[in-house]
PDB file of N, CA and C in Angstrom:
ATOM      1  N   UNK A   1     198.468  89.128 141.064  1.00  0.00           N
ATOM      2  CA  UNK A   1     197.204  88.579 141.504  1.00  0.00           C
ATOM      3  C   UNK A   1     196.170  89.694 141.525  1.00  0.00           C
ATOM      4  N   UNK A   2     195.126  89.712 140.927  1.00  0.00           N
ATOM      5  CA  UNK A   2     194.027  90.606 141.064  1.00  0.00           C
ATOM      6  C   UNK A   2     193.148  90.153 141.828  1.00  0.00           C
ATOM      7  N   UNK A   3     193.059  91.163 142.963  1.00  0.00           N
ATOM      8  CA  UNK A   3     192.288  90.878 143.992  1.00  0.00           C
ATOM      9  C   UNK A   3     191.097  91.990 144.441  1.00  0.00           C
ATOM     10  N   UNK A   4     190.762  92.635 143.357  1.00  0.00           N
ATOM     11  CA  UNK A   4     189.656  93.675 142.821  1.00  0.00           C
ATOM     12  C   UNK A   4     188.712  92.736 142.974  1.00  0.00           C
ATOM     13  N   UNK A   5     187.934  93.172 144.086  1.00  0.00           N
ATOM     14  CA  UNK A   5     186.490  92.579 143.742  1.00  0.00           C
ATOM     15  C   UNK A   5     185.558  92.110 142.603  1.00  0.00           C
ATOM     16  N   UNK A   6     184.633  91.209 142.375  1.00  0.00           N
ATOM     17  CA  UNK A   6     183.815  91.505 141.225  1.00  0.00           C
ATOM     18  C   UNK A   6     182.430  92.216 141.806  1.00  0.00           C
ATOM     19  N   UNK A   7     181.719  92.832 141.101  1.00  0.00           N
ATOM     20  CA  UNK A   7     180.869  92.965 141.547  1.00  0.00           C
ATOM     21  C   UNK A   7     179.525  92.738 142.639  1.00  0.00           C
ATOM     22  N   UNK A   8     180.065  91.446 142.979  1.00  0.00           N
ATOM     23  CA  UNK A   8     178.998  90.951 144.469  1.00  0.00           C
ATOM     24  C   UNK A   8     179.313  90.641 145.393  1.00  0.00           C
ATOM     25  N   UNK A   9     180.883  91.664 145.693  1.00  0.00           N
ATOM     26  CA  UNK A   9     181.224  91.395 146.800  1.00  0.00           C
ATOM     27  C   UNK A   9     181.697  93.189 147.011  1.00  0.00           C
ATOM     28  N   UNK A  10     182.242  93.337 148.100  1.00  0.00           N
ATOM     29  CA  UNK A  10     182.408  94.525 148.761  1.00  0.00           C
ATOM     30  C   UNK A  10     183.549  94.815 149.284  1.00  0.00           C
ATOM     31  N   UNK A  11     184.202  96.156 148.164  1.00  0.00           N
ATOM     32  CA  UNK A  11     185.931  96.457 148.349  1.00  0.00           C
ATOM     33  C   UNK A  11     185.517  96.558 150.020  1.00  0.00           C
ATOM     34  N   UNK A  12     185.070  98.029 150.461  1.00  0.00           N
ATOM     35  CA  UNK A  12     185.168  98.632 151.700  1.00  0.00           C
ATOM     36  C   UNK A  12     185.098  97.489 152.981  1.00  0.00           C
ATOM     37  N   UNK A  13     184.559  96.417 152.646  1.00  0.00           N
ATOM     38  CA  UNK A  13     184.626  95.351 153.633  1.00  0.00           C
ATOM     39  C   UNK A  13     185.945  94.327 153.814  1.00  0.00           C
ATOM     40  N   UNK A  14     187.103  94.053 152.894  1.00  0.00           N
ATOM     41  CA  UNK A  14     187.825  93.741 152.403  1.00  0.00           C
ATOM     42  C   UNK A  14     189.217  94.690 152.705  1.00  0.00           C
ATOM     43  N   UNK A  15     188.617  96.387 152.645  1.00  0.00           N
ATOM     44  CA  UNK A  15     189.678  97.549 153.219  1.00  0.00           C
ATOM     45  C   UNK A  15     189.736  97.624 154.879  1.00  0.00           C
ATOM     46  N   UNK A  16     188.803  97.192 155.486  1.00  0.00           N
ATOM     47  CA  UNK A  16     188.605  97.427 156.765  1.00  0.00           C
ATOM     48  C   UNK A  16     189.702  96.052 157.396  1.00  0.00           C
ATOM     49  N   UNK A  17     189.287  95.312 156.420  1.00  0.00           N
ATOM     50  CA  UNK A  17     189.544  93.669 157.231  1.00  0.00           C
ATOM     51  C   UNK A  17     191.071  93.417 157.118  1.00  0.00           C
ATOM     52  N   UNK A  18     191.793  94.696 155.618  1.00  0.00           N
ATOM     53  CA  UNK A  18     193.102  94.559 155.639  1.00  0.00           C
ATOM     54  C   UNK A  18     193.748  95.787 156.528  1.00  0.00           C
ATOM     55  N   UNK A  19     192.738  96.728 156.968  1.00  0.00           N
ATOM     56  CA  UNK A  19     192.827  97.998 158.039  1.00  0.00           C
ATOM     57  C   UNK A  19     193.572  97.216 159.386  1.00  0.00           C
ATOM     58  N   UNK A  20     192.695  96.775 159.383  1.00  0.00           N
ATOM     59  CA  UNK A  20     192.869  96.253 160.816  1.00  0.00           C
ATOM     60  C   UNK A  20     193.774  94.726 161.596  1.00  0.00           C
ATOM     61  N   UNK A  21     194.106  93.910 160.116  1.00  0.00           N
ATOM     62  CA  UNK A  21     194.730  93.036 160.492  1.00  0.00           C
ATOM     63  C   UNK A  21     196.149  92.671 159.695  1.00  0.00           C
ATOM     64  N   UNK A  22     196.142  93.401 158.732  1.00  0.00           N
ATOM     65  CA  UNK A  22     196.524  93.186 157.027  1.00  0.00           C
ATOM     66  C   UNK A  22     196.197  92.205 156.403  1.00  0.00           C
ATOM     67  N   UNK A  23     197.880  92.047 155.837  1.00  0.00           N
ATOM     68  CA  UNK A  23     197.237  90.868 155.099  1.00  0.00           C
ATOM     69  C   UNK A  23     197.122  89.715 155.636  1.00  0.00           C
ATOM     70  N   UNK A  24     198.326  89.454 156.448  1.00  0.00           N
ATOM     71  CA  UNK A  24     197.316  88.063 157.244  1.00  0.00           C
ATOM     72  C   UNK A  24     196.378  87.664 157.496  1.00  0.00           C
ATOM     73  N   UNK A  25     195.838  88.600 158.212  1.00  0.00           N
ATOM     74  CA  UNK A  25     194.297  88.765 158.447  1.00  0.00           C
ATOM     75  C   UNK A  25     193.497  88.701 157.239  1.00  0.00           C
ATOM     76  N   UNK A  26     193.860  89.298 156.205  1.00  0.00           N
ATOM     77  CA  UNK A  26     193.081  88.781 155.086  1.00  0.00           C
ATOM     78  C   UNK A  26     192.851  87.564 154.587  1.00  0.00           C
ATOM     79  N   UNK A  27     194.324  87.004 154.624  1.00  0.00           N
ATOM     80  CA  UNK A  27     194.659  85.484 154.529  1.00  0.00           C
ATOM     81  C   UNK A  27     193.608  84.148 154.979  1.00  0.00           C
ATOM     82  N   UNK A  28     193.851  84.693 156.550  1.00  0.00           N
ATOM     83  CA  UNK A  28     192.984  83.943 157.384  1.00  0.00           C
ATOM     84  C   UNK A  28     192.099  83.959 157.092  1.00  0.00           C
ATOM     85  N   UNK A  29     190.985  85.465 157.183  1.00  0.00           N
ATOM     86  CA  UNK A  29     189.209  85.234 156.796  1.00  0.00           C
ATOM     87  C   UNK A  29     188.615  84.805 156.062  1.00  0.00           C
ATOM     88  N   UNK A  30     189.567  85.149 154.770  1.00  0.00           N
ATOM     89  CA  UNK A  30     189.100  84.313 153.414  1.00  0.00           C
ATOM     90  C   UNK A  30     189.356  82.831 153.550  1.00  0.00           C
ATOM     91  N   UNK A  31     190.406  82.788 153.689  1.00  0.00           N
ATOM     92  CA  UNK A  31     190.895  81.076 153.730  1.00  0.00           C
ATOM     93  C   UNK A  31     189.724  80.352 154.896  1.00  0.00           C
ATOM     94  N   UNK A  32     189.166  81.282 155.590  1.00  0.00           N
ATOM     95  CA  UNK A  32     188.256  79.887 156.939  1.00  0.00           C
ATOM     96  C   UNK A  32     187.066  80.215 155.728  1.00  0.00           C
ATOM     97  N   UNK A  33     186.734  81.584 155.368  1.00  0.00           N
ATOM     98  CA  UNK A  33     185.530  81.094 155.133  1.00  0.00           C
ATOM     99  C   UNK A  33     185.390  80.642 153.608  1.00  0.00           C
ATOM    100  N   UNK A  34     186.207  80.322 152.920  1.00  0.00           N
ATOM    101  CA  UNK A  34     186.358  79.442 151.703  1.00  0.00           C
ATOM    102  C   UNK A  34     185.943  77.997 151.943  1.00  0.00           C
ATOM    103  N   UNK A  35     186.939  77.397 152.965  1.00  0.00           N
ATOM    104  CA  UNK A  35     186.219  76.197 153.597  1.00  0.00           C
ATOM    105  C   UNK A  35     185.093  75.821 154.040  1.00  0.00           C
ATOM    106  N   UNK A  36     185.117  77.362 154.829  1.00  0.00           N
ATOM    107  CA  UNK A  36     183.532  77.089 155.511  1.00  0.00           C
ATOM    108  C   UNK A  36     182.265  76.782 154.749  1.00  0.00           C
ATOM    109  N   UNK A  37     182.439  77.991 153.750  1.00  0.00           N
ATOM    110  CA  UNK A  37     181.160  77.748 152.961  1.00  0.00           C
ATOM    111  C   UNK A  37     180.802  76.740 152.412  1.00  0.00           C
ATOM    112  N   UNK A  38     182.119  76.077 151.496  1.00  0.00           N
ATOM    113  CA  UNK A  38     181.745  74.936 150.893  1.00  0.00           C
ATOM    114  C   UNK A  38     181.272  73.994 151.652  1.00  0.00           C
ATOM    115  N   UNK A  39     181.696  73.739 153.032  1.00  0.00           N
ATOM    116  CA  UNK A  39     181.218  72.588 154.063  1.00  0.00           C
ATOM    117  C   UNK A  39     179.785  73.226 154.087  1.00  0.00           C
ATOM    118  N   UNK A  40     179.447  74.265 154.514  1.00  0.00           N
ATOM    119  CA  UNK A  40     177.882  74.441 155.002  1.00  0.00           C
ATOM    120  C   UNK A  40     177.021  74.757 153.609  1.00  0.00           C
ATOM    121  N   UNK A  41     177.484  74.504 152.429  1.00  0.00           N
ATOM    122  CA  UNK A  41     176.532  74.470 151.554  1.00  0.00           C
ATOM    123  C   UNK A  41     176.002  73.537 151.269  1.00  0.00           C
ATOM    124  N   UNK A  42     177.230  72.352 151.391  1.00  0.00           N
ATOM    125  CA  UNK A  42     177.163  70.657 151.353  1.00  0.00           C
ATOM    126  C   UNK A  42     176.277  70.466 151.914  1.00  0.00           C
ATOM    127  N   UNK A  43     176.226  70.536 153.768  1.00  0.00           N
ATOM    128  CA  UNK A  43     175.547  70.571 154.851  1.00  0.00           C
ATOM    129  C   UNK A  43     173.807  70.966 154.393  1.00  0.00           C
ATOM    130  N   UNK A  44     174.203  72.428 154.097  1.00  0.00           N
ATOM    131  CA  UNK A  44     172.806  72.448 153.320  1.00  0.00           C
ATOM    132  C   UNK A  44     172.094  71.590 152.414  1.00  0.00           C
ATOM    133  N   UNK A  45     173.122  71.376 151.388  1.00  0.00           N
ATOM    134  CA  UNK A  45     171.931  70.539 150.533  1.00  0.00           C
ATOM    135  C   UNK A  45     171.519  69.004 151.293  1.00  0.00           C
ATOM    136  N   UNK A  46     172.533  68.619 152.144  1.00  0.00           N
ATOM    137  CA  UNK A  46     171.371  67.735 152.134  1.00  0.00           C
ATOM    138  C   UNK A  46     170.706  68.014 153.418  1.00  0.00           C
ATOM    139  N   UNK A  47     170.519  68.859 154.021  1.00  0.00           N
ATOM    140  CA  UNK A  47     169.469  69.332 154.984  1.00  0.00           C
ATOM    141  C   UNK A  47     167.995  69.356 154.058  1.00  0.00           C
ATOM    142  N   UNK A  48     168.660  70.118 153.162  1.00  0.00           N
ATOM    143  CA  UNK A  48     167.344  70.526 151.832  1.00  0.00           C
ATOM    144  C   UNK A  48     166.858  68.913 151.363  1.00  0.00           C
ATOM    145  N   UNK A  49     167.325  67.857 151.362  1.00  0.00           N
ATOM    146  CA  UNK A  49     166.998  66.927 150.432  1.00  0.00           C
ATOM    147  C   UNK A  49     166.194  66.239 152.008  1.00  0.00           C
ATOM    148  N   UNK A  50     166.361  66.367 152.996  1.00  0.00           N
ATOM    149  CA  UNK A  50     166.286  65.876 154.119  1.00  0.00           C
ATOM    150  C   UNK A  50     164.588  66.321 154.579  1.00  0.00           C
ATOM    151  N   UNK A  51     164.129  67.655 153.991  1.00  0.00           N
ATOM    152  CA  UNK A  51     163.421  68.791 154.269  1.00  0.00           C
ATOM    153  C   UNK A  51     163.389  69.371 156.041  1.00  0.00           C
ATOM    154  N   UNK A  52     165.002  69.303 156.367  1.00  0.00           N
ATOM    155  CA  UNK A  52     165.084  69.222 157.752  1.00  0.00           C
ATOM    156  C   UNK A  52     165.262  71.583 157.765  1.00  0.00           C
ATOM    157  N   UNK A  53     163.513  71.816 157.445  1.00  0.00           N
ATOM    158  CA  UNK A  53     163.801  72.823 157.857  1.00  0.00           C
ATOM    159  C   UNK A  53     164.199  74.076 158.669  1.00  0.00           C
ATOM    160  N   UNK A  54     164.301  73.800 159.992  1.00  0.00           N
ATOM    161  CA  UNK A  54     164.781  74.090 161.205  1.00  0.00           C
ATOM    162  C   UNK A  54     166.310  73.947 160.922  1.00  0.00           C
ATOM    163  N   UNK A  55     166.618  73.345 160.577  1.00  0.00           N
ATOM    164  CA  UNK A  55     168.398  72.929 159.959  1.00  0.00           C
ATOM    165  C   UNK A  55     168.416  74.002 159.312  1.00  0.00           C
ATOM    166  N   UNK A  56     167.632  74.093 158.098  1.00  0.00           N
ATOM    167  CA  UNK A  56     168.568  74.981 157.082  1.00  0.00           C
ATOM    168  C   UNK A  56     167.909  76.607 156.806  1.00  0.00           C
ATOM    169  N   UNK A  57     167.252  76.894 157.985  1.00  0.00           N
ATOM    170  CA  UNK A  57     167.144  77.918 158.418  1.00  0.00           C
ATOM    171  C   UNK A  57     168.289  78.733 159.581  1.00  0.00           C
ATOM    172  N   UNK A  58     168.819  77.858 160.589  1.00  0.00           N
ATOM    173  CA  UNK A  58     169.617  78.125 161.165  1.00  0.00           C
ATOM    174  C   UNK A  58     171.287  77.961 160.355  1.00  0.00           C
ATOM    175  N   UNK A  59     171.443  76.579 159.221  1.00  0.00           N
ATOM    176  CA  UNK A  59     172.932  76.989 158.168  1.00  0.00           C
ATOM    177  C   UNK A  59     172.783  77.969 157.550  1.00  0.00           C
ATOM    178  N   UNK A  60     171.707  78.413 157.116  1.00  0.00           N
ATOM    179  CA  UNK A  60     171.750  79.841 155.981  1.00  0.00           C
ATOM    180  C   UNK A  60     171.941  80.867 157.159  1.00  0.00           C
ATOM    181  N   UNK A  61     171.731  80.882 157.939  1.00  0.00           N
ATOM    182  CA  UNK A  61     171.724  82.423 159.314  1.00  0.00           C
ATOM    183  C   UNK A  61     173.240  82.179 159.119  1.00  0.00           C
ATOM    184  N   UNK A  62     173.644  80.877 159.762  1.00  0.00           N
ATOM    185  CA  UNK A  62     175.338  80.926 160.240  1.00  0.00           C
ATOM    186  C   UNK A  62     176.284  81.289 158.846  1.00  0.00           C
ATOM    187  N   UNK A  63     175.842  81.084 157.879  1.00  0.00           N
ATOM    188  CA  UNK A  63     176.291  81.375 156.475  1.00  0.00           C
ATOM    189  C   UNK A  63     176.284  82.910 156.318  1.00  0.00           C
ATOM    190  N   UNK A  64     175.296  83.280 156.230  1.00  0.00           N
ATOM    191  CA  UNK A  64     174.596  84.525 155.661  1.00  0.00           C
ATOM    192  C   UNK A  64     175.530  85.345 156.476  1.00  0.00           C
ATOM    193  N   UNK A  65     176.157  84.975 158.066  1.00  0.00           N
ATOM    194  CA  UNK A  65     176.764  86.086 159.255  1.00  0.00           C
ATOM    195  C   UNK A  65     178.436  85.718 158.464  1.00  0.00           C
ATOM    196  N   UNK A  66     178.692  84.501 158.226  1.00  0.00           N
ATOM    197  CA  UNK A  66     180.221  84.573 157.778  1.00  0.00           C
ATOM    198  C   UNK A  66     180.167  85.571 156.325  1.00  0.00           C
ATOM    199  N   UNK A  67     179.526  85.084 155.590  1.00  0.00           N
ATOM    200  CA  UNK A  67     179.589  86.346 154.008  1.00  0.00           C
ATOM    201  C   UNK A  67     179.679  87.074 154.439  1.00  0.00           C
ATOM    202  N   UNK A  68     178.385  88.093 155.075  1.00  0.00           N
ATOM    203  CA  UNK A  68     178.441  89.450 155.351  1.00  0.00           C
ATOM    204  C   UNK A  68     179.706  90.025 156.275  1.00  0.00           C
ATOM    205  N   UNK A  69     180.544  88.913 156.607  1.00  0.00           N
ATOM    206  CA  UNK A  69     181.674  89.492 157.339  1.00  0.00           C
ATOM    207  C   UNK A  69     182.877  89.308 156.077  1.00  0.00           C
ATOM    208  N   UNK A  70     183.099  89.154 155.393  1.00  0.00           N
ATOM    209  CA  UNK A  70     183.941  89.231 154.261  1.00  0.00           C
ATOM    210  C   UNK A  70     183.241  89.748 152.959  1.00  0.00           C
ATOM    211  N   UNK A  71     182.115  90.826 152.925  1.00  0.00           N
ATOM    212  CA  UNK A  71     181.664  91.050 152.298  1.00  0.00           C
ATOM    213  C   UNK A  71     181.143  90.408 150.649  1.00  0.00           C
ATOM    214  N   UNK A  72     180.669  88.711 150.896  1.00  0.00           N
ATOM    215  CA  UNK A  72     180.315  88.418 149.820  1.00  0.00           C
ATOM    216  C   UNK A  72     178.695  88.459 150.217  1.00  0.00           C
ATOM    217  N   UNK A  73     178.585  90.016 149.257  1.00  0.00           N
ATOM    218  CA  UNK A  73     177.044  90.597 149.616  1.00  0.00           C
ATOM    219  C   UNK A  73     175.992  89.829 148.587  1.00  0.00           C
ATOM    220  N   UNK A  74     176.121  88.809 147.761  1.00  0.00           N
ATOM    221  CA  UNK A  74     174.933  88.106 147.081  1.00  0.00           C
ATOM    222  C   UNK A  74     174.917  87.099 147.525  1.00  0.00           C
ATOM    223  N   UNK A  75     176.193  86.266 148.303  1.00  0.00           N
ATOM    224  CA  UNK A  75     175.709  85.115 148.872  1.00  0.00           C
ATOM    225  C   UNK A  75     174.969  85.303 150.407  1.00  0.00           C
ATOM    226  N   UNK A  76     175.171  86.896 151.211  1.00  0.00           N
ATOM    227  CA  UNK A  76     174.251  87.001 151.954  1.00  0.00           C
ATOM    228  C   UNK A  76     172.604  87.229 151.690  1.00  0.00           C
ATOM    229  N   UNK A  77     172.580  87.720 150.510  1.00  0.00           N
ATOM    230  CA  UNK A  77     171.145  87.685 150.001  1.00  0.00           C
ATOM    231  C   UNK A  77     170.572  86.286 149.896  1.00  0.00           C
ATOM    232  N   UNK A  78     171.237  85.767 148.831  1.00  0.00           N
ATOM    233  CA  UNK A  78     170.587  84.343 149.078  1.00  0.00           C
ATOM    234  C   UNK A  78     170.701  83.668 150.042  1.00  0.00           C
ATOM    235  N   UNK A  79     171.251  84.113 150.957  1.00  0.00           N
ATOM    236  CA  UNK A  79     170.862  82.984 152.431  1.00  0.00           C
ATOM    237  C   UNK A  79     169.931  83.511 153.113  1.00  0.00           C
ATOM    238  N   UNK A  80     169.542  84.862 153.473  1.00  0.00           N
ATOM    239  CA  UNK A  80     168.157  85.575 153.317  1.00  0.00           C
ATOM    240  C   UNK A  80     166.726  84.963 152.809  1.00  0.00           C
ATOM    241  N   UNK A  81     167.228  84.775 151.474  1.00  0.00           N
ATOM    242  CA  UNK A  81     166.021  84.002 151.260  1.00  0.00           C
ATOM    243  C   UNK A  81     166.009  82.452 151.166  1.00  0.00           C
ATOM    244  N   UNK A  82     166.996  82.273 151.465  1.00  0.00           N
ATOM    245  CA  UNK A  82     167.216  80.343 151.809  1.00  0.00           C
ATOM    246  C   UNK A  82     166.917  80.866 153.219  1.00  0.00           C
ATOM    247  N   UNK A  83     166.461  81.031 154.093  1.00  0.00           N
ATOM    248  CA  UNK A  83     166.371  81.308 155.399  1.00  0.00           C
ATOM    249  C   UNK A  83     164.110  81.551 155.550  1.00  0.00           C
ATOM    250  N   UNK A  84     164.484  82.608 154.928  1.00  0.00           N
ATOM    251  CA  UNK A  84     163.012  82.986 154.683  1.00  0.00           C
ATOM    252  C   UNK A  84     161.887  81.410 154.282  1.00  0.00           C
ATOM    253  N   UNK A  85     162.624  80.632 152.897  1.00  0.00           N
ATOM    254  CA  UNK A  85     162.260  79.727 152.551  1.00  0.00           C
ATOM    255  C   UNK A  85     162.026  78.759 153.135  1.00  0.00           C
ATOM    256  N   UNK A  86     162.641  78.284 154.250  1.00  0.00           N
ATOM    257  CA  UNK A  86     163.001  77.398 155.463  1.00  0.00           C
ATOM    258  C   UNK A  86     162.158  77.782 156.436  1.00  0.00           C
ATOM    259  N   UNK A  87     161.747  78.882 156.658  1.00  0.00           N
ATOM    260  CA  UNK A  87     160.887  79.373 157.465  1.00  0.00           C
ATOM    261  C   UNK A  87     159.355  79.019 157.205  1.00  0.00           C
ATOM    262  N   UNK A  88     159.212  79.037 155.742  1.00  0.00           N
ATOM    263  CA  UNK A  88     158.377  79.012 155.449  1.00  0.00           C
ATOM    264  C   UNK A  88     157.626  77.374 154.482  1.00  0.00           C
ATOM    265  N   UNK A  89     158.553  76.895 155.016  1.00  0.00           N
ATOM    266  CA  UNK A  89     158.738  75.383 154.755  1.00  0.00           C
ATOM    267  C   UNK A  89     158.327  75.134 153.226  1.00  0.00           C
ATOM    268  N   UNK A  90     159.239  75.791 152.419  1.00  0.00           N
ATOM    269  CA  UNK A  90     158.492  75.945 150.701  1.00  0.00           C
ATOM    270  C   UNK A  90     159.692  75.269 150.058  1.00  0.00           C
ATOM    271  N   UNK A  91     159.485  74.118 149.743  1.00  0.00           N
ATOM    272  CA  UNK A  91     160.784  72.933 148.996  1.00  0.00           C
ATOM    273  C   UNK A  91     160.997  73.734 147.802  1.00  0.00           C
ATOM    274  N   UNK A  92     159.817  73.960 147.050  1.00  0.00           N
ATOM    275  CA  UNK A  92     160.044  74.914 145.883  1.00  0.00           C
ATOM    276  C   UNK A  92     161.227  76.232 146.291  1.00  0.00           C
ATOM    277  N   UNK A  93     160.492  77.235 146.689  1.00  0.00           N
ATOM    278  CA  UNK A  93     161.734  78.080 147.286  1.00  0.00           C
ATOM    279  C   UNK A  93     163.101  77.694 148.016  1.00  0.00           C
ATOM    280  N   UNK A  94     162.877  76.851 148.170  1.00  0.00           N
ATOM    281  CA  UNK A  94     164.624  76.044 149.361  1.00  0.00           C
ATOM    282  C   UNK A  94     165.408  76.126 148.135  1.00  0.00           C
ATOM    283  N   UNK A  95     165.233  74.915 147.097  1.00  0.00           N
ATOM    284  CA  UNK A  95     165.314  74.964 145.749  1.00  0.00           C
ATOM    285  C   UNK A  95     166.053  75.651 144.673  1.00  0.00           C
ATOM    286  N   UNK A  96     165.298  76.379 144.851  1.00  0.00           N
ATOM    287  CA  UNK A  96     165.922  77.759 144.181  1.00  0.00           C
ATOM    288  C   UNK A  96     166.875  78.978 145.380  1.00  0.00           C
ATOM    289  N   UNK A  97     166.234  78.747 145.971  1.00  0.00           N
ATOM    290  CA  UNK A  97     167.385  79.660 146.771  1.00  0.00           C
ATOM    291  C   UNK A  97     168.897  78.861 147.070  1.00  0.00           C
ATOM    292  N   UNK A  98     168.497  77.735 147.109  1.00  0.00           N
ATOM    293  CA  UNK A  98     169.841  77.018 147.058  1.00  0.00           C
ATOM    294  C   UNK A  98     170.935  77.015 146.178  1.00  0.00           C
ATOM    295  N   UNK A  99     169.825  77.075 144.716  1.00  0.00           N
ATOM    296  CA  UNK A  99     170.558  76.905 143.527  1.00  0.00           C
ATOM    297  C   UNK A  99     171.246  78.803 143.216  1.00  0.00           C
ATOM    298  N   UNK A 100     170.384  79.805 143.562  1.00  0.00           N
ATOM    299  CA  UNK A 100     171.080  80.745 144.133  1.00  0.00           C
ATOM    300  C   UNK A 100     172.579  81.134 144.742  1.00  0.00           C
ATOM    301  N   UNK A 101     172.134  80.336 146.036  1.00  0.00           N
ATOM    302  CA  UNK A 101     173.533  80.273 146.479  1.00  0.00           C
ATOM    303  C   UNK A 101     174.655  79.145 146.232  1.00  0.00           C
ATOM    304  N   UNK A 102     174.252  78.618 145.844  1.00  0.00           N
ATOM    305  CA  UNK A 102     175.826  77.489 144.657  1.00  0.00           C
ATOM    306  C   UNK A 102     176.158  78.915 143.717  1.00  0.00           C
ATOM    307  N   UNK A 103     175.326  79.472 142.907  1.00  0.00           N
ATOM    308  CA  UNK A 103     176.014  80.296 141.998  1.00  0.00           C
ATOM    309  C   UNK A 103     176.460  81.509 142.566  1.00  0.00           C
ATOM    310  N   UNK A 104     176.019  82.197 143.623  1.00  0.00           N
ATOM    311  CA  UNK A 104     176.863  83.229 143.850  1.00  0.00           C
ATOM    312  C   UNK A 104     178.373  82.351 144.796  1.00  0.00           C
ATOM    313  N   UNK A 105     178.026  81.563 145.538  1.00  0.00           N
ATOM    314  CA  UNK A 105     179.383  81.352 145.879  1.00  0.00           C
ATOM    315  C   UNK A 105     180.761  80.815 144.908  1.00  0.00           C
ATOM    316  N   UNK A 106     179.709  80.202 143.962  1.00  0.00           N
ATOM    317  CA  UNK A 106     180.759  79.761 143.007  1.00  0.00           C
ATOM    318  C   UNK A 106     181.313  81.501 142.101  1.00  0.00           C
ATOM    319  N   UNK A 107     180.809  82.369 141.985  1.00  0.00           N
ATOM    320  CA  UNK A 107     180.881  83.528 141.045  1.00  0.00           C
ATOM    321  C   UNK A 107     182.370  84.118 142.305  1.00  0.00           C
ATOM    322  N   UNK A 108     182.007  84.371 143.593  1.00  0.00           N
ATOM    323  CA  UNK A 108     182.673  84.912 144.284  1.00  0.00           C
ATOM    324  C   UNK A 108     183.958  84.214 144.587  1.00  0.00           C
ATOM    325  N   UNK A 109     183.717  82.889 144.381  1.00  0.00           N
ATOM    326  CA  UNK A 109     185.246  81.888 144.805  1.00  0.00           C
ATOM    327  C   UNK A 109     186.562  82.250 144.393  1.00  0.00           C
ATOM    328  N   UNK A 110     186.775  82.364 143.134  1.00  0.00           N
ATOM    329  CA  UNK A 110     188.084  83.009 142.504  1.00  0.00           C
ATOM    330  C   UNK A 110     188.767  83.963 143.317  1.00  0.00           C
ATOM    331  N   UNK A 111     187.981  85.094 143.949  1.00  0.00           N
ATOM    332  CA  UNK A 111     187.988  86.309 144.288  1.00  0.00           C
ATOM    333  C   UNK A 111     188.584  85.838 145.720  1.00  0.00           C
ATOM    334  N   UNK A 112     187.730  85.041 146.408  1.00  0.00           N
ATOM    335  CA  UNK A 112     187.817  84.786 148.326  1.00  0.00           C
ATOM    336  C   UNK A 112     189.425  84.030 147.815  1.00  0.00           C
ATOM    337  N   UNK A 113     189.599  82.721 147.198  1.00  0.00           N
ATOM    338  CA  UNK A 113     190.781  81.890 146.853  1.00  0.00           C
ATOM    339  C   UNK A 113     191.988  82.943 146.743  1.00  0.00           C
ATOM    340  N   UNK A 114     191.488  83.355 145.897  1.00  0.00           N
ATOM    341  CA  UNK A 114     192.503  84.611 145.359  1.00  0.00           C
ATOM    342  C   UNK A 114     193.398  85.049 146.779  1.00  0.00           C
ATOM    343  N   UNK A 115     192.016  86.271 147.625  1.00  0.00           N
ATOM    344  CA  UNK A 115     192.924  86.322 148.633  1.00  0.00           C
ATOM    345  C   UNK A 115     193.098  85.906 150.083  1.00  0.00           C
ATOM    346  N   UNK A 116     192.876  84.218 149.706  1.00  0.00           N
ATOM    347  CA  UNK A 116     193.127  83.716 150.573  1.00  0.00           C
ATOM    348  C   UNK A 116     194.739  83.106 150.393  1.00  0.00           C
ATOM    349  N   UNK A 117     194.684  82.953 149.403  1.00  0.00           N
ATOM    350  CA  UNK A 117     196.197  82.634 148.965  1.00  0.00           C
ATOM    351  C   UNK A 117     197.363  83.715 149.114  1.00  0.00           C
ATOM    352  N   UNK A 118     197.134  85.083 149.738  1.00  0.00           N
ATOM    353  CA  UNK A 118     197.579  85.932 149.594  1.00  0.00           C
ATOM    354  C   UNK A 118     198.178  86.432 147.940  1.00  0.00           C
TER     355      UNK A 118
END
């Protein structure tokens, strides 16, 4: 199983998380937040179709804190600016930042699956 990062995610975050718990612990983080994401992206879009921006300013925060804890560092960017966008009540920007984050989570999935499956 290759469980080498790709590029938009972060070995040293991934070394710490097997530092400190192994692999179980690896098991676990990936495996909740594999689920997770896909539920709160869902969640998102139709917050986004909803234009319930107060919603999807606060799913991209709760998103943006699970990535950055398993180091998938482009899907914390784009929730950054799916956050920003929401803030700024811009359907155009929601939009695209959304479509953002479908593709980095989908780019990173293999990788989280991977070692979530141990």
């Amino acid at each position: 199983m290759d469980t080498q990062p790709p590029p938009r995610t972060s070995q040293p975050t991934l070394d710490a998380i097997r530092a400190t718990g192994g692999d179980e612990l690896v098991r676990e983080l990936y495996g909740t937040f594999s689920d997770f994401a896909a539920a709160q992206v869902a969640w998102l879009d139709r917050l986004a179709a909803a234009d319930a921006f107060d919603g999807l300013h606060e799913g991209a925060r709760v998103l943006r804190i699970s990535a950055r804890q398993v180091g998938v560092l482009e899907a914390v960017e784009a929730c950054e600016r799916l956050e920003a966008a929401a803030l700024a009540q811009d359907r155009g920007r929601v939009s695209a930042s959304l479509d953002a984050l479908h593709d980095e989570l989908a780019a990173a999935r293999p990788w989280v699956d991977a070692l979530a499956a141990g």
